[in-house]
C-alpha atoms as a PDB file:
ATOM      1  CA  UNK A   1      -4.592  -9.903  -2.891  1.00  0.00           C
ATOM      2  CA  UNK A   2      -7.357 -11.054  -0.544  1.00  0.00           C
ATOM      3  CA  UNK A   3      -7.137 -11.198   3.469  1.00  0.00           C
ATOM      4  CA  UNK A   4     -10.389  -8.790   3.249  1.00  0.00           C
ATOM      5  CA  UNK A   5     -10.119  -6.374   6.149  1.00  0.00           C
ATOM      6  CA  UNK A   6     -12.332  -3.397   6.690  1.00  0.00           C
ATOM      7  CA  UNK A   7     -10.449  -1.153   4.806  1.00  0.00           C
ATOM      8  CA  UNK A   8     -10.465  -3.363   1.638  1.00  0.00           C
ATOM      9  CA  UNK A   9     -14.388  -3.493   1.984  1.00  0.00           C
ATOM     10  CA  UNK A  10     -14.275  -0.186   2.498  1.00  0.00           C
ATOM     11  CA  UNK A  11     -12.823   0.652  -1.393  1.00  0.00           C
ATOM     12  CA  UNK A  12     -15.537  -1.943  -2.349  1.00  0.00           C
ATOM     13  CA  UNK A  13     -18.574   0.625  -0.640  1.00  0.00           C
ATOM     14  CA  UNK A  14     -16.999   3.578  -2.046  1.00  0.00           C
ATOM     15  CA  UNK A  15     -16.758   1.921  -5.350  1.00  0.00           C
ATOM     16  CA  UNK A  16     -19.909   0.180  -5.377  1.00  0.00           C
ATOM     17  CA  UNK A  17     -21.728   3.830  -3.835  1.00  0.00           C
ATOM     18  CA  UNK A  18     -20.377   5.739  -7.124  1.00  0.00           C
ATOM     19  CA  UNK A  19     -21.145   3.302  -9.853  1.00  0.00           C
ATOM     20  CA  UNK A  20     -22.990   1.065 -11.615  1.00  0.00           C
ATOM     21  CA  UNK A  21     -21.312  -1.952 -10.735  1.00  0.00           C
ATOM     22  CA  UNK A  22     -18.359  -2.781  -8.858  1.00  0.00           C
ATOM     23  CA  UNK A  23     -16.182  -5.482  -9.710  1.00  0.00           C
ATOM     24  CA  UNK A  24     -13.348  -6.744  -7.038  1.00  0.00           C
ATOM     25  CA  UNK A  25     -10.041  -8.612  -8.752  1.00  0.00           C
ATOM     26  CA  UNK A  26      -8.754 -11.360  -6.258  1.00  0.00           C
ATOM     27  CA  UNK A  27      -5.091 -12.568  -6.931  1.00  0.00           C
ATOM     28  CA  UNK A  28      -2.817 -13.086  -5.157  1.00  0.00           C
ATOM     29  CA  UNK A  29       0.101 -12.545  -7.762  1.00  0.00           C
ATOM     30  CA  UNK A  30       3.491 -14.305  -7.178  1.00  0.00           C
ATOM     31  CA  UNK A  31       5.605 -11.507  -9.632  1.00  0.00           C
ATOM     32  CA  UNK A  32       5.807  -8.671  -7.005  1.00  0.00           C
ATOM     33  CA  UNK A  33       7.358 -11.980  -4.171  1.00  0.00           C
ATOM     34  CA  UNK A  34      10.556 -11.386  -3.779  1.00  0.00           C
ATOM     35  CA  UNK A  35      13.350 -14.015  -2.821  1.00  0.00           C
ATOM     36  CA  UNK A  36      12.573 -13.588   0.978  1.00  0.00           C
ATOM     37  CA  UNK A  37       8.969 -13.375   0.995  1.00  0.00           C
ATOM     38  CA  UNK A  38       6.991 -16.585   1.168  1.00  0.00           C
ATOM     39  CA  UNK A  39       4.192 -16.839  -1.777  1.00  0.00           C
ATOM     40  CA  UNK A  40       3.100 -19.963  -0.530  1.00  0.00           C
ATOM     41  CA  UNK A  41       2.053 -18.670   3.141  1.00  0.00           C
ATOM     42  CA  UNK A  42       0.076 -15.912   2.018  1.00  0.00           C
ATOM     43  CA  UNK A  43      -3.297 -16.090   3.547  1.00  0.00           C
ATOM     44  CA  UNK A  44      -6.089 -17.481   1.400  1.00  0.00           C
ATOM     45  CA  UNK A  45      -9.711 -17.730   2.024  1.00  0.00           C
ATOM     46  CA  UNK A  46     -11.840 -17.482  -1.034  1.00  0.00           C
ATOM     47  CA  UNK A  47     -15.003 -18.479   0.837  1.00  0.00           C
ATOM     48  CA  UNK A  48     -14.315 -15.612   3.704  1.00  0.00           C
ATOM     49  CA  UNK A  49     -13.143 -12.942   1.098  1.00  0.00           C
ATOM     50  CA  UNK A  50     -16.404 -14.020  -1.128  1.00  0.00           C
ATOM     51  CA  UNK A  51     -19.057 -13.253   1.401  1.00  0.00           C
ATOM     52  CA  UNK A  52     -16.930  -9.913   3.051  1.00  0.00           C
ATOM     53  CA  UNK A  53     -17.475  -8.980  -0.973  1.00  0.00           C
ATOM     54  CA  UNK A  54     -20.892  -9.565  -0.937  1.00  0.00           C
ATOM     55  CA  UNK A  55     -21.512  -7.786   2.205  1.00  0.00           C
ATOM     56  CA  UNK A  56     -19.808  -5.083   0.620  1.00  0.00           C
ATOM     57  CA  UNK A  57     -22.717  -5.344  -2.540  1.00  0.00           C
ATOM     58  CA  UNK A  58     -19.806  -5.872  -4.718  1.00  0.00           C
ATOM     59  CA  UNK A  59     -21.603  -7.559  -7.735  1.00  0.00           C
ATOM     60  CA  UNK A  60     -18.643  -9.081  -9.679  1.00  0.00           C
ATOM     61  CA  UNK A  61     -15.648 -11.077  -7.382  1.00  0.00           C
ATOM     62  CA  UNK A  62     -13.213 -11.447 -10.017  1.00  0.00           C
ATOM     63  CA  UNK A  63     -10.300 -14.119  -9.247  1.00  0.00           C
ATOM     64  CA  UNK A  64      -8.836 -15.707 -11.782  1.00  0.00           C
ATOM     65  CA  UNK A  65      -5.765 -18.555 -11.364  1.00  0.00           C
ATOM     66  CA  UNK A  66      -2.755 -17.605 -12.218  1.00  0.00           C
ATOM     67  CA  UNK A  67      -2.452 -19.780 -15.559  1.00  0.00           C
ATOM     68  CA  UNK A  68      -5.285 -17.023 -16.599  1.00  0.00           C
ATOM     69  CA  UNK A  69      -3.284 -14.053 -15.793  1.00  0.00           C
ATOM     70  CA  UNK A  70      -0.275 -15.398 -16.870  1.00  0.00           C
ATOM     71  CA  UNK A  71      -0.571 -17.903 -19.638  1.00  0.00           C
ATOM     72  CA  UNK A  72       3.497 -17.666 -20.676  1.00  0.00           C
ATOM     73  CA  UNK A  73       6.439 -15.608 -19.564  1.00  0.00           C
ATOM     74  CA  UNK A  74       4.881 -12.326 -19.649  1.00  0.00           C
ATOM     75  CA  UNK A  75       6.023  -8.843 -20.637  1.00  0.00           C
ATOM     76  CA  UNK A  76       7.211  -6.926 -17.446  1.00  0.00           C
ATOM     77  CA  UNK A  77       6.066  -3.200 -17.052  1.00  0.00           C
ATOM     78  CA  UNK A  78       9.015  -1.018 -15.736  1.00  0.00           C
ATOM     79  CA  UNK A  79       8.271   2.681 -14.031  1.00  0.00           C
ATOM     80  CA  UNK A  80      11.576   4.266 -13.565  1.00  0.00           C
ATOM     81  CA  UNK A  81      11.745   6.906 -11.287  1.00  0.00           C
ATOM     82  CA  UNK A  82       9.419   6.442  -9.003  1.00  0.00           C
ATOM     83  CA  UNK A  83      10.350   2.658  -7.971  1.00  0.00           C
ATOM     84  CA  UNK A  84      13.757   3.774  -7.344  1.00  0.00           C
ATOM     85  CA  UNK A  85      13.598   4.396  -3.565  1.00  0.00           C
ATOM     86  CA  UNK A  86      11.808   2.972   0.069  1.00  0.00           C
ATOM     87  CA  UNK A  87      10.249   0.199  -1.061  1.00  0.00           C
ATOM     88  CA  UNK A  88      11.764  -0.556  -4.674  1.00  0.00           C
ATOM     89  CA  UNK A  89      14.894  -0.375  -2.863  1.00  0.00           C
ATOM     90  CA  UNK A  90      13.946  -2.953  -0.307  1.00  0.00           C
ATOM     91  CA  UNK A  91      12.386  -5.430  -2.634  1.00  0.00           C
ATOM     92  CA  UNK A  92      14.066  -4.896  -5.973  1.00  0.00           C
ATOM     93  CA  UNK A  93      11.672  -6.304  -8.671  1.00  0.00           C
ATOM     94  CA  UNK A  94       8.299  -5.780  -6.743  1.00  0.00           C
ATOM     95  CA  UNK A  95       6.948  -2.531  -8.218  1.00  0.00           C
ATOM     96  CA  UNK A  96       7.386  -4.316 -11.787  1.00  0.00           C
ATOM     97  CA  UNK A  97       5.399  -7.197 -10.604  1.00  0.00           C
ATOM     98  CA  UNK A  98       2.684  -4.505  -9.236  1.00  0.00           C
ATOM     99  CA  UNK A  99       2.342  -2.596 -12.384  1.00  0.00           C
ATOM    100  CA  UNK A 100       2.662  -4.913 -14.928  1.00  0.00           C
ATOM    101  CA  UNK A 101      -0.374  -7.235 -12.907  1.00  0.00           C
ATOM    102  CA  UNK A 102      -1.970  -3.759 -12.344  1.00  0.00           C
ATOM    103  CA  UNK A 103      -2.249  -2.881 -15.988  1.00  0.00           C
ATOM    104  CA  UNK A 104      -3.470  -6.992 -16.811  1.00  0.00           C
ATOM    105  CA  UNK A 105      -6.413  -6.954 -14.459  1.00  0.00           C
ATOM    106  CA  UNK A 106      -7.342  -3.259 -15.231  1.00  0.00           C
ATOM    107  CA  UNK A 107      -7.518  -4.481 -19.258  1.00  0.00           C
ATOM    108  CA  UNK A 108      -8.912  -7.646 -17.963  1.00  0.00           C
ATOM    109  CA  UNK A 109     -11.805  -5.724 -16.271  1.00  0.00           C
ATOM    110  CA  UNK A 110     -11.801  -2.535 -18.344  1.00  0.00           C
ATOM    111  CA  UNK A 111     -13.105  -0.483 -15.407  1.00  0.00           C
ATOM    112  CA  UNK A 112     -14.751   3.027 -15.535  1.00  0.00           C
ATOM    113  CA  UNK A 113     -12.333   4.176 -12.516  1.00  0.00           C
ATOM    114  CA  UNK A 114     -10.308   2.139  -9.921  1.00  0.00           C
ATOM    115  CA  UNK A 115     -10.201   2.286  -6.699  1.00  0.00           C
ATOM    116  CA  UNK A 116      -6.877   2.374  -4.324  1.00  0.00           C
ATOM    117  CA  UNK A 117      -5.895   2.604  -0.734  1.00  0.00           C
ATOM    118  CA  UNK A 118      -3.465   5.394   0.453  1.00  0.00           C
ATOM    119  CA  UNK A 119      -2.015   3.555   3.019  1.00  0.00           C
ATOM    120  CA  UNK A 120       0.674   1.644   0.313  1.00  0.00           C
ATOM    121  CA  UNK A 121       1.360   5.301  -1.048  1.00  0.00           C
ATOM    122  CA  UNK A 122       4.491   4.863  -3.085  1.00  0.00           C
ATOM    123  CA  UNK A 123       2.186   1.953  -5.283  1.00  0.00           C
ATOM    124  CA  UNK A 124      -0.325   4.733  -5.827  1.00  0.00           C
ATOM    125  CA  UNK A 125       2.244   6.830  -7.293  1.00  0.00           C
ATOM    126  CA  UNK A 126       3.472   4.106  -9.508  1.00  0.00           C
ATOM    127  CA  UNK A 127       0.047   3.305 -10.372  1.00  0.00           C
ATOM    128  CA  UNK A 128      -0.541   6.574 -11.103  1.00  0.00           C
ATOM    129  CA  UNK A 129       2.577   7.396 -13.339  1.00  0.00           C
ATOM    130  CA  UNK A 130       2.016   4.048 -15.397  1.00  0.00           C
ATOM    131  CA  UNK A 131      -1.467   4.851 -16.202  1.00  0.00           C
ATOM    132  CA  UNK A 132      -0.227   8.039 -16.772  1.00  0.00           C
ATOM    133  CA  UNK A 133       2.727   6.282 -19.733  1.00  0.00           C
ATOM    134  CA  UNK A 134       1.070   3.806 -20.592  1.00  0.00           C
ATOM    135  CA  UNK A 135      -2.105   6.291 -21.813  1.00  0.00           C
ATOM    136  CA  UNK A 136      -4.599   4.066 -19.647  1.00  0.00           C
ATOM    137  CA  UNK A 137      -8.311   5.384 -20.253  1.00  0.00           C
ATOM    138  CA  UNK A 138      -9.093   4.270 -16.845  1.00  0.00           C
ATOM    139  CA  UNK A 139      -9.506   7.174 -13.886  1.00  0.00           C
ATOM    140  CA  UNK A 140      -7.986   5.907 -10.635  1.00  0.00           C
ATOM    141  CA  UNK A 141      -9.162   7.168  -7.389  1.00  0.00           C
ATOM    142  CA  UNK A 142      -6.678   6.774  -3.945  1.00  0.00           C
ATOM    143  CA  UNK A 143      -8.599   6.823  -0.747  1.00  0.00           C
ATOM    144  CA  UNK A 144      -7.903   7.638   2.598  1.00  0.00           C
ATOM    145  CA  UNK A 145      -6.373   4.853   4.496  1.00  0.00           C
ATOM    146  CA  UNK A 146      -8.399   3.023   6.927  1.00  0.00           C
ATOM    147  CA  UNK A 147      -7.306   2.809  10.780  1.00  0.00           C
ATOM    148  CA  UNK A 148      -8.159   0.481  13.773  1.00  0.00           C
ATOM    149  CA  UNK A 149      -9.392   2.326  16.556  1.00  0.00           C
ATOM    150  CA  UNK A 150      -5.474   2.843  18.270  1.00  0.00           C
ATOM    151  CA  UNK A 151      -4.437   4.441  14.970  1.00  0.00           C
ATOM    152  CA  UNK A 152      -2.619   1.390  13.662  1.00  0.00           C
ATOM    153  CA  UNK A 153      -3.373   1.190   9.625  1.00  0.00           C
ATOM    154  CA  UNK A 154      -5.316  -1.749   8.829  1.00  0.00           C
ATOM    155  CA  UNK A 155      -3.274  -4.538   6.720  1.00  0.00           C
ATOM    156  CA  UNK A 156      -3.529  -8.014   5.864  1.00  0.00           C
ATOM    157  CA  UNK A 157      -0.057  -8.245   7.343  1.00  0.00           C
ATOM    158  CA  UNK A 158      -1.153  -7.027  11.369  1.00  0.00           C
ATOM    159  CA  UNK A 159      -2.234 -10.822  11.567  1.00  0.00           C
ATOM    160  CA  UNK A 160       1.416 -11.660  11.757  1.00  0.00           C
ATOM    161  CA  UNK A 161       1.700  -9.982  15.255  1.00  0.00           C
ATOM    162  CA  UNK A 162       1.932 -11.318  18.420  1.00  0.00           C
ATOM    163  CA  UNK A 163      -0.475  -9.992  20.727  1.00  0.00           C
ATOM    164  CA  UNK A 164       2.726  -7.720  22.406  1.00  0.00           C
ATOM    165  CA  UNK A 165       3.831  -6.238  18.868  1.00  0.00           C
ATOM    166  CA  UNK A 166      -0.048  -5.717  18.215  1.00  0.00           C
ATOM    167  CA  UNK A 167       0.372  -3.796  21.641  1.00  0.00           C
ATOM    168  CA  UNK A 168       2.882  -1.788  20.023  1.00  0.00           C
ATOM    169  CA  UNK A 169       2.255  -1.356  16.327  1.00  0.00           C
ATOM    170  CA  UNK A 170      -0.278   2.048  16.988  1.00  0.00           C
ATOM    171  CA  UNK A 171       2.977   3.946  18.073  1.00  0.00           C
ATOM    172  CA  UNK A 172       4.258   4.033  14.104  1.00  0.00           C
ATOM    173  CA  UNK A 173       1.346   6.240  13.554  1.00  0.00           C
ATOM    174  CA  UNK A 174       1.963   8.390  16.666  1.00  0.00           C
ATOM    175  CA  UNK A 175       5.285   9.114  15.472  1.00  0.00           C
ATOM    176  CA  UNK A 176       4.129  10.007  12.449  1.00  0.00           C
ATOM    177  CA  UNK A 177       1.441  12.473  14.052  1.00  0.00           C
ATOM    178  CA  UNK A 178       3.864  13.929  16.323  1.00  0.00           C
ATOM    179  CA  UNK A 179       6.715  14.014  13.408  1.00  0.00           C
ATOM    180  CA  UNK A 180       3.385  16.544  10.968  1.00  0.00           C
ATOM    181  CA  UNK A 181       2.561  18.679  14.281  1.00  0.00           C
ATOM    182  CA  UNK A 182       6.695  19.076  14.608  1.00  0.00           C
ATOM    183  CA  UNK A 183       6.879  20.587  11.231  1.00  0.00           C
ATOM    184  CA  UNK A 184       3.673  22.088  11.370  1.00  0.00           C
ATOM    185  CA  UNK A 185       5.505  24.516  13.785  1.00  0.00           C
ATOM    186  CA  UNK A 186       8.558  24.910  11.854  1.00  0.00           C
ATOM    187  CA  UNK A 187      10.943  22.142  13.855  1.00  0.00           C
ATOM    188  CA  UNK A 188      13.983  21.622  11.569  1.00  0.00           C
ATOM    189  CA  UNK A 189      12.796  18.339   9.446  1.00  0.00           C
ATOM    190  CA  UNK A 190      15.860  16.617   9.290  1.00  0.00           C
ATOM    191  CA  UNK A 191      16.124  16.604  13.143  1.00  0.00           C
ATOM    192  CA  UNK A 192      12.500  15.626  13.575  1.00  0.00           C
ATOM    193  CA  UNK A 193      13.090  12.688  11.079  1.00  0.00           C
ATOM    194  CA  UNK A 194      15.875  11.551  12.985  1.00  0.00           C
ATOM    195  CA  UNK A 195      14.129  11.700  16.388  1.00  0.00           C
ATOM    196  CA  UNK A 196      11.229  10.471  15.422  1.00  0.00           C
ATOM    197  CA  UNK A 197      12.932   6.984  13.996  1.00  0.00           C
ATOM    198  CA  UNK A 198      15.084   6.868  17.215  1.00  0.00           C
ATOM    199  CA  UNK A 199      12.312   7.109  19.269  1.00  0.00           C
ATOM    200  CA  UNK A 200      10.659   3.840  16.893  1.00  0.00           C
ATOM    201  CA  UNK A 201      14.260   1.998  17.520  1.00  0.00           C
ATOM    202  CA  UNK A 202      14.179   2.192  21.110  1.00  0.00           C
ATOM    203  CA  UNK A 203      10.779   1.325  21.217  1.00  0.00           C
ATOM    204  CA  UNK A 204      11.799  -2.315  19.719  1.00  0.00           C
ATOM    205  CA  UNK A 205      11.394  -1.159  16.118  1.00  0.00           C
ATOM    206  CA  UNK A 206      14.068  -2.360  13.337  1.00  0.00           C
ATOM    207  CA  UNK A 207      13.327   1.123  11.244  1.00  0.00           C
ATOM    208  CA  UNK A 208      13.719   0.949   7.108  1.00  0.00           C
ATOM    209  CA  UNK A 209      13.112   4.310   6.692  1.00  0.00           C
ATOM    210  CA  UNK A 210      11.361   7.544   8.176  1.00  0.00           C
ATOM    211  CA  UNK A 211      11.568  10.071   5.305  1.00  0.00           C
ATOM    212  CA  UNK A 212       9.838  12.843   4.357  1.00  0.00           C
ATOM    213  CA  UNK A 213       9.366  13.063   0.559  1.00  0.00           C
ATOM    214  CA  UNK A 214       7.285  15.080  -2.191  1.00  0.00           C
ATOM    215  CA  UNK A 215       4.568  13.712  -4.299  1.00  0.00           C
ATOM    216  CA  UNK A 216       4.804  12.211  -6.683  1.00  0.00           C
ATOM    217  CA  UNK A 217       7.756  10.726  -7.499  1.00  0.00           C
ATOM    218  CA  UNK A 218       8.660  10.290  -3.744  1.00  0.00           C
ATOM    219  CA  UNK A 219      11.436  12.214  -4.382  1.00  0.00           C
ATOM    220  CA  UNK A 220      13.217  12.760  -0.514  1.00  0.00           C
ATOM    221  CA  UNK A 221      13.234  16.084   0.718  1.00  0.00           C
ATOM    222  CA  UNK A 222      14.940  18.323   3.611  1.00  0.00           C
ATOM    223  CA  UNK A 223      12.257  20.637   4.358  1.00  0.00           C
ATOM    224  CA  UNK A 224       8.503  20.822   4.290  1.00  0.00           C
ATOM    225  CA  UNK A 225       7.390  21.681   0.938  1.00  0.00           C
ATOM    226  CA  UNK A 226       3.753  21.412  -0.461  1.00  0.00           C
ATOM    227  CA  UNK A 227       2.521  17.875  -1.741  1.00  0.00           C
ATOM    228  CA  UNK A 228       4.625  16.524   0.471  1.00  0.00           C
ATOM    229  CA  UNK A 229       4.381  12.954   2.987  1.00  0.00           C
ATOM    230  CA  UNK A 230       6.321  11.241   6.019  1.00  0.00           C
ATOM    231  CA  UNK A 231       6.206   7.306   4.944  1.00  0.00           C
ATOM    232  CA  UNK A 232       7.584   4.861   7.088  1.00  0.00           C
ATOM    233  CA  UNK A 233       8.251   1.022   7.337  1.00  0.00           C
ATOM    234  CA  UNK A 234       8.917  -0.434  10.717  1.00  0.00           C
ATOM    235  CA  UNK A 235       9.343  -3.880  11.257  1.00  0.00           C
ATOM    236  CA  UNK A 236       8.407  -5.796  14.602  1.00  0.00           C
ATOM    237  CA  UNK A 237       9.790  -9.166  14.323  1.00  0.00           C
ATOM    238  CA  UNK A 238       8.835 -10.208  10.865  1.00  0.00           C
ATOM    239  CA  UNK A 239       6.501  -8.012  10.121  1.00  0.00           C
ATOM    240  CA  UNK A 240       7.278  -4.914   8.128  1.00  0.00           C
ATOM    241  CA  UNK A 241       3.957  -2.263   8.876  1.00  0.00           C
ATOM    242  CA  UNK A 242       3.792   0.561   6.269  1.00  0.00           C
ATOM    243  CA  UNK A 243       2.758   3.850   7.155  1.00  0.00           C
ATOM    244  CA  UNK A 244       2.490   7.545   6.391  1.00  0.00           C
ATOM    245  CA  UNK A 245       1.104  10.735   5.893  1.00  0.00           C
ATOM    246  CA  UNK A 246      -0.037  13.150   3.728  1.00  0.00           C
ATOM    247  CA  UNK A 247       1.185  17.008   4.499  1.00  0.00           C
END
């Protein structure tokens, strides 16, 4: 949806590195906005985004308007299950805006594979199940997600803070690194989960959830199990930052 950061462009090298081509889609699409969130203050900056592209050696930016992608009321895609906690919860409607602009641009484009970041995990997993319905013949890859240098996950959405929640953001990750070494040595996971949000809350955290779930229909969990991830979304202020990690 544009904001280009480094690990955006860093999709784009992996893409562009494996294939012939690589095309980008830019749009930033107003069907996964829920009531509260402001489409019209989403940042835009085609010439920026254009030439981070291009630095990238992506060969095709593809951004069309949104009279393009959406020429009438359009047919809504709908995956059950895996939209029904976290984040579908939170912002009911979203993950049907996601998929259903998902499966436009990918028949738009008609891609050999696409390319996704980890870092918004529960959309790779409904990515992945409505390719997976919906008989797609597209192959989706889901890279690692990309980190400033403190740990914090890089988003379009850490421009938001104030240079004292930027201060603070990096300790969502630590959390989550102490919360895998916890049950790495068999703490009880239910306790860790609990301390580990408490210790986000007294930080200055408003905490949405710190779960522990298995892949991938994000099903929640009480104990380790394999395929397996601790996601969390912390808000500072305004700001919700998404986390988590892979077990």
């Amino acid at each position: 949806m544009g904001a280009f950061h480094e690990g955006h462009l860093q999709l784009m090298r992996r893409a562009k590195a494996e294939n012939d081509r690589c095309v980008v889609s830019l749009f930033v699409n107003p069907t996964q906005f829920g009531k509260n969130d402001d489409f019209s203050k989403y940042p835009r900056d085609l010439d920026r985004d254009s030439s981070l592209a291009a630095s990238a050696g992506v060969d095709v930016l593809f951004a069309p308007s949104p009279e393009a992608v959406y020429p009438r009321l359009s047919s809504r895609i709908h995956v059950p299950e895996v939209t029904d906690r976290w984040e579908g919860a939170y912002r009911p409607g979203h993950f049907d805006g996601v998929a259903t602009v998902v499966c436009k641009l990918l028949n738009m484009v008609q891609p050999t594979t696409s390319y996704f970041g980890l870092k918004d995990l529960q959309q790779c997993m409904v990515i992945q199940r409505m390719a997976e319905d919906l008989n797609l013949p597209y192959a989706l890859k889901f890279e690692p997600t990309v980190r400033e240098s403190d740990g914090l996950a890089m988003s379009s959405r850490n421009a938001y803070l104030t240079s004292d929640q930027r201060a603070l953001a990096p300790m969502v990750y630590r959390q989550l690194l102490v919360c895998k070494e916890g049950l790495a040595s068999g703490a009880n996971a239910v306790a860790l989960l609990n301390e580990n949000r408490t210790a986000l809350e007294s930080a200055g955290f408003t905490v949405d959830y710190f779960d522990l779930v298995q892949l991938p229909l994000m099903d929640p969990v009480p104990a380790y199990i394999s395929d397996s991830a601790i996601i969390v979304t912390a808000r500072l202020g305004t700001t919700r930052l998404l986390d988590n990690i892979l077990l």
